[in-house]
C-alpha atoms as a PDB file:
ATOM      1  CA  UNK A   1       5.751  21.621   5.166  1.00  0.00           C
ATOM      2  CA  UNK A   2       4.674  17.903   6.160  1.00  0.00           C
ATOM      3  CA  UNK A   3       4.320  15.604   2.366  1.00  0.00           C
ATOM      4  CA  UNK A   4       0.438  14.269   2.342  1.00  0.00           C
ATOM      5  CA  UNK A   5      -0.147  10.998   3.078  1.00  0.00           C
ATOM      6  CA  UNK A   6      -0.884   8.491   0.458  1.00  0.00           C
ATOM      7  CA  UNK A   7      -4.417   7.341   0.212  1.00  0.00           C
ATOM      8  CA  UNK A   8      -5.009   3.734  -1.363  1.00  0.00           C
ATOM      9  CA  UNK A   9      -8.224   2.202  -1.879  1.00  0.00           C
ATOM     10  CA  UNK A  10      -9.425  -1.018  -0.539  1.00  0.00           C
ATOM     11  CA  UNK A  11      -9.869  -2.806  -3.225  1.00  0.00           C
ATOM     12  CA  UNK A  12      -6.572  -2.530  -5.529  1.00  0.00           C
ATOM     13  CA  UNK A  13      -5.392  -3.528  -9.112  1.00  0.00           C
ATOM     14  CA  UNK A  14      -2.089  -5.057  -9.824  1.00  0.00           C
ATOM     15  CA  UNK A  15      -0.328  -1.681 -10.662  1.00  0.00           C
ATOM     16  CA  UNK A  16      -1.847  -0.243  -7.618  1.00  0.00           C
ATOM     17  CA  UNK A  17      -0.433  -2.541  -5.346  1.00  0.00           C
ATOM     18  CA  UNK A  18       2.777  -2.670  -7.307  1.00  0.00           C
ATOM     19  CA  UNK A  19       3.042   0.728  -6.109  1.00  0.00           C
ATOM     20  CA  UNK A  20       1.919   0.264  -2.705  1.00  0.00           C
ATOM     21  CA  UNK A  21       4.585  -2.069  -2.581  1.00  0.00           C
ATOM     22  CA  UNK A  22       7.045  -0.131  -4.701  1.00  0.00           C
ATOM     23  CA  UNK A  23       7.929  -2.939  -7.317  1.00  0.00           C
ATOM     24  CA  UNK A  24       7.378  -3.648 -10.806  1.00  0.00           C
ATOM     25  CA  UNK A  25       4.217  -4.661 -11.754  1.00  0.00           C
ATOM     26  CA  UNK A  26       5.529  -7.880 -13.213  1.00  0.00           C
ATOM     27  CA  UNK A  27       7.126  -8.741  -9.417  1.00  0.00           C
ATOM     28  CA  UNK A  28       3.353  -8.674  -8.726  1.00  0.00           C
ATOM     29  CA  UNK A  29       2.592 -11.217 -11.427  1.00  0.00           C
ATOM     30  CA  UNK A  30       5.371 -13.798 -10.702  1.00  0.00           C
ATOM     31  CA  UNK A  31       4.198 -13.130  -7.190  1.00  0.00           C
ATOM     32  CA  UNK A  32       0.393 -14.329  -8.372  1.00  0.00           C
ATOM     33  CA  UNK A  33       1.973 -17.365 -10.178  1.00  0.00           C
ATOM     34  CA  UNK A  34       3.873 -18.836  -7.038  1.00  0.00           C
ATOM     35  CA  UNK A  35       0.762 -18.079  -4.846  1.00  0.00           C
ATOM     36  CA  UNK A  36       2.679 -16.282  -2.267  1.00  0.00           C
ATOM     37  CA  UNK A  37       0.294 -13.076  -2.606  1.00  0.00           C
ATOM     38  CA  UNK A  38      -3.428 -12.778  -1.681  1.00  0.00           C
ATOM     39  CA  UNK A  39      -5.363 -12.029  -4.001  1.00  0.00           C
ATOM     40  CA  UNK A  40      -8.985 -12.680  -6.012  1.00  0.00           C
ATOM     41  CA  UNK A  41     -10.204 -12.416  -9.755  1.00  0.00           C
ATOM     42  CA  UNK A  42     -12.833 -10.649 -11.174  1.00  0.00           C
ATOM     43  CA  UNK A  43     -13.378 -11.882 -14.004  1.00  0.00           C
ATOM     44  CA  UNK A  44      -9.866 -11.763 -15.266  1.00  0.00           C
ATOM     45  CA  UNK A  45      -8.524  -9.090 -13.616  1.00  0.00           C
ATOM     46  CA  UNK A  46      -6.756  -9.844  -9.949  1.00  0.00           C
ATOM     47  CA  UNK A  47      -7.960  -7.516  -7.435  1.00  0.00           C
ATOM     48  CA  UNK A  48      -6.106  -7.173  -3.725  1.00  0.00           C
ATOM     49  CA  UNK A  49      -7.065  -6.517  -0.569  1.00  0.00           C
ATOM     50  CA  UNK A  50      -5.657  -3.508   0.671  1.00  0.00           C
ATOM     51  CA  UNK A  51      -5.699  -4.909   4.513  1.00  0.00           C
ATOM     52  CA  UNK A  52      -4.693  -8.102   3.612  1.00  0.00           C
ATOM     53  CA  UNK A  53      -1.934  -7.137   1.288  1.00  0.00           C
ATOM     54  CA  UNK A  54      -0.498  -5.034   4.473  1.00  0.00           C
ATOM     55  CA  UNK A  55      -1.146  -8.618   6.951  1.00  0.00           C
ATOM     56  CA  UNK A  56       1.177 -10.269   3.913  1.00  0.00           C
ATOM     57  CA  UNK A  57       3.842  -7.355   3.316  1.00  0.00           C
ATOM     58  CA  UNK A  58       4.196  -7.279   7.919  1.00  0.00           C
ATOM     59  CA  UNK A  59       4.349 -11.188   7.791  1.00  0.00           C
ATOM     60  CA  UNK A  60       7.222 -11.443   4.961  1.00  0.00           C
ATOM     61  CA  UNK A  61       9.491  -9.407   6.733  1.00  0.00           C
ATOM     62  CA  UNK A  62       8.608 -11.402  10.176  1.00  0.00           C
ATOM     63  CA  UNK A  63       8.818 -14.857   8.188  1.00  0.00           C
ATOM     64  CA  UNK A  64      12.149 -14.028   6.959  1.00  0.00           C
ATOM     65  CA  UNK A  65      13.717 -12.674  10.412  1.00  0.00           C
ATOM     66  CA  UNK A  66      13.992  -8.919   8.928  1.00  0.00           C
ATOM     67  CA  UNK A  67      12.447  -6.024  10.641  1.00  0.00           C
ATOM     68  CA  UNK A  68       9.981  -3.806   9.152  1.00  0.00           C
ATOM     69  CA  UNK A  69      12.757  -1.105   8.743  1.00  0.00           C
ATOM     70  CA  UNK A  70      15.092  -3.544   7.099  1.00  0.00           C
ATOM     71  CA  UNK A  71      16.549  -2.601   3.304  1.00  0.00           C
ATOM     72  CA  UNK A  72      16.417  -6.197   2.274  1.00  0.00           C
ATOM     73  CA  UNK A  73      13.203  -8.238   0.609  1.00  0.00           C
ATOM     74  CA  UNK A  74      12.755 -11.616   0.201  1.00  0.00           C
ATOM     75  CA  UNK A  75      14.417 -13.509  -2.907  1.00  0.00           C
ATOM     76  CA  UNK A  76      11.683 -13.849  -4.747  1.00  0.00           C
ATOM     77  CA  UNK A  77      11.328  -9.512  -5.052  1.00  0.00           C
ATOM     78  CA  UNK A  78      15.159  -9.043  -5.659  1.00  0.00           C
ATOM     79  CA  UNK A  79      15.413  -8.227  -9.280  1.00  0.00           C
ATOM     80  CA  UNK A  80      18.886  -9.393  -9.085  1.00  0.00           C
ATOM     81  CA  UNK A  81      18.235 -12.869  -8.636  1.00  0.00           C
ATOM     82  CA  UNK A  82      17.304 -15.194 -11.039  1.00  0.00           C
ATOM     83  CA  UNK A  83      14.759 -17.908 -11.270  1.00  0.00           C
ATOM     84  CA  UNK A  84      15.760 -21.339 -12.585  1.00  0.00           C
ATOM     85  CA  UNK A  85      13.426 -22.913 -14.754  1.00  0.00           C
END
Protein backbone atom coordinates (compact mmCIF):
# COMPACT_ATOMS: atom_id res chain seq x y z
CA UNK A 1 0.00 0.00 0.00
CA UNK A 2 1.40 3.57 -1.13
CA UNK A 3 2.23 5.86 2.60
CA UNK A 4 -0.10 9.23 2.26
CA UNK A 5 1.42 12.16 1.44
CA UNK A 6 2.14 14.78 3.95
CA UNK A 7 -0.03 17.80 3.87
CA UNK A 8 1.53 21.15 5.35
CA UNK A 9 -0.18 24.31 5.55
CA UNK A 10 0.85 27.53 4.08
CA UNK A 11 1.38 29.40 6.69
CA UNK A 12 3.70 27.38 9.29
CA UNK A 13 5.00 27.71 12.95
CA UNK A 14 8.51 27.04 13.95
CA UNK A 15 7.87 23.33 14.98
CA UNK A 16 6.00 22.88 11.82
CA UNK A 17 8.65 23.76 9.66
CA UNK A 18 11.17 22.09 11.90
CA UNK A 19 9.45 19.12 10.77
CA UNK A 20 9.05 19.95 7.27
CA UNK A 21 12.58 20.25 7.37
CA UNK A 22 13.27 17.37 9.72
CA UNK A 23 15.47 19.27 12.38
CA UNK A 24 15.21 20.38 15.80
CA UNK A 25 13.21 23.12 16.44
CA UNK A 26 16.07 25.03 17.98
CA UNK A 27 18.12 24.55 14.34
CA UNK A 28 15.10 26.67 13.31
CA UNK A 29 15.81 29.34 15.90
CA UNK A 30 19.62 29.73 15.41
CA UNK A 31 18.52 29.67 11.81
CA UNK A 32 16.10 32.95 12.63
CA UNK A 33 19.04 34.58 14.54
CA UNK A 34 21.65 34.45 11.57
CA UNK A 35 18.85 35.53 9.12
CA UNK A 36 19.50 32.80 6.74
CA UNK A 37 15.66 31.64 6.89
CA UNK A 38 12.56 33.54 5.64
CA UNK A 39 10.41 34.22 7.78
CA UNK A 40 7.75 37.00 9.45
CA UNK A 41 6.36 37.74 13.07
CA UNK A 42 3.11 37.96 14.26
CA UNK A 43 3.22 39.45 17.02
CA UNK A 44 5.88 37.36 18.59
CA UNK A 45 5.48 34.31 17.10
CA UNK A 46 7.60 33.65 13.60
CA UNK A 47 5.42 32.33 11.01
CA UNK A 48 6.95 30.73 7.49
CA UNK A 49 6.00 30.57 4.26
CA UNK A 50 5.43 27.24 3.19
CA UNK A 51 6.49 28.16 -0.66
CA UNK A 52 9.13 30.19 0.30
CA UNK A 53 10.61 27.93 2.87
CA UNK A 54 10.73 25.19 -0.15
CA UNK A 55 12.50 28.31 -2.71
CA UNK A 56 15.14 28.46 0.51
CA UNK A 57 15.52 24.58 1.38
CA UNK A 58 16.06 24.02 -3.18
CA UNK A 59 18.49 27.09 -3.07
CA UNK A 60 20.76 25.78 0.00
CA UNK A 61 21.50 22.69 -1.54
CA UNK A 62 22.20 24.60 -5.07
CA UNK A 63 24.28 27.39 -3.10
CA UNK A 64 26.38 24.83 -1.57
CA UNK A 65 27.07 22.60 -4.85
CA UNK A 66 24.97 19.51 -3.31
CA UNK A 67 22.12 17.98 -5.13
CA UNK A 68 18.73 17.74 -3.84
CA UNK A 69 19.33 13.95 -3.16
CA UNK A 70 22.54 14.64 -1.33
CA UNK A 71 22.90 13.26 2.59
CA UNK A 72 24.85 16.30 3.56
CA UNK A 73 23.37 19.94 4.91
CA UNK A 74 24.99 22.95 5.24
CA UNK A 75 27.23 23.69 8.47
CA UNK A 76 25.12 25.68 10.05
CA UNK A 77 22.24 22.42 10.36
CA UNK A 78 25.00 19.82 11.32
CA UNK A 79 24.48 19.24 14.96
CA UNK A 80 27.97 18.12 15.07
CA UNK A 81 29.54 21.27 14.53
CA UNK A 82 30.00 23.84 16.81
CA UNK A 83 29.56 27.54 16.78
CA UNK A 84 32.30 29.80 18.15
CA UNK A 85 31.22 32.58 20.08
Amino acid sequence: MKAEREVWPLVMTVHEVAQFLRCHPSTIYRLLKAGRIPAFKVGSDWRFNLEQIDKWRLAQSSDTGLSSSSAEIPSLLRPDKQRSS
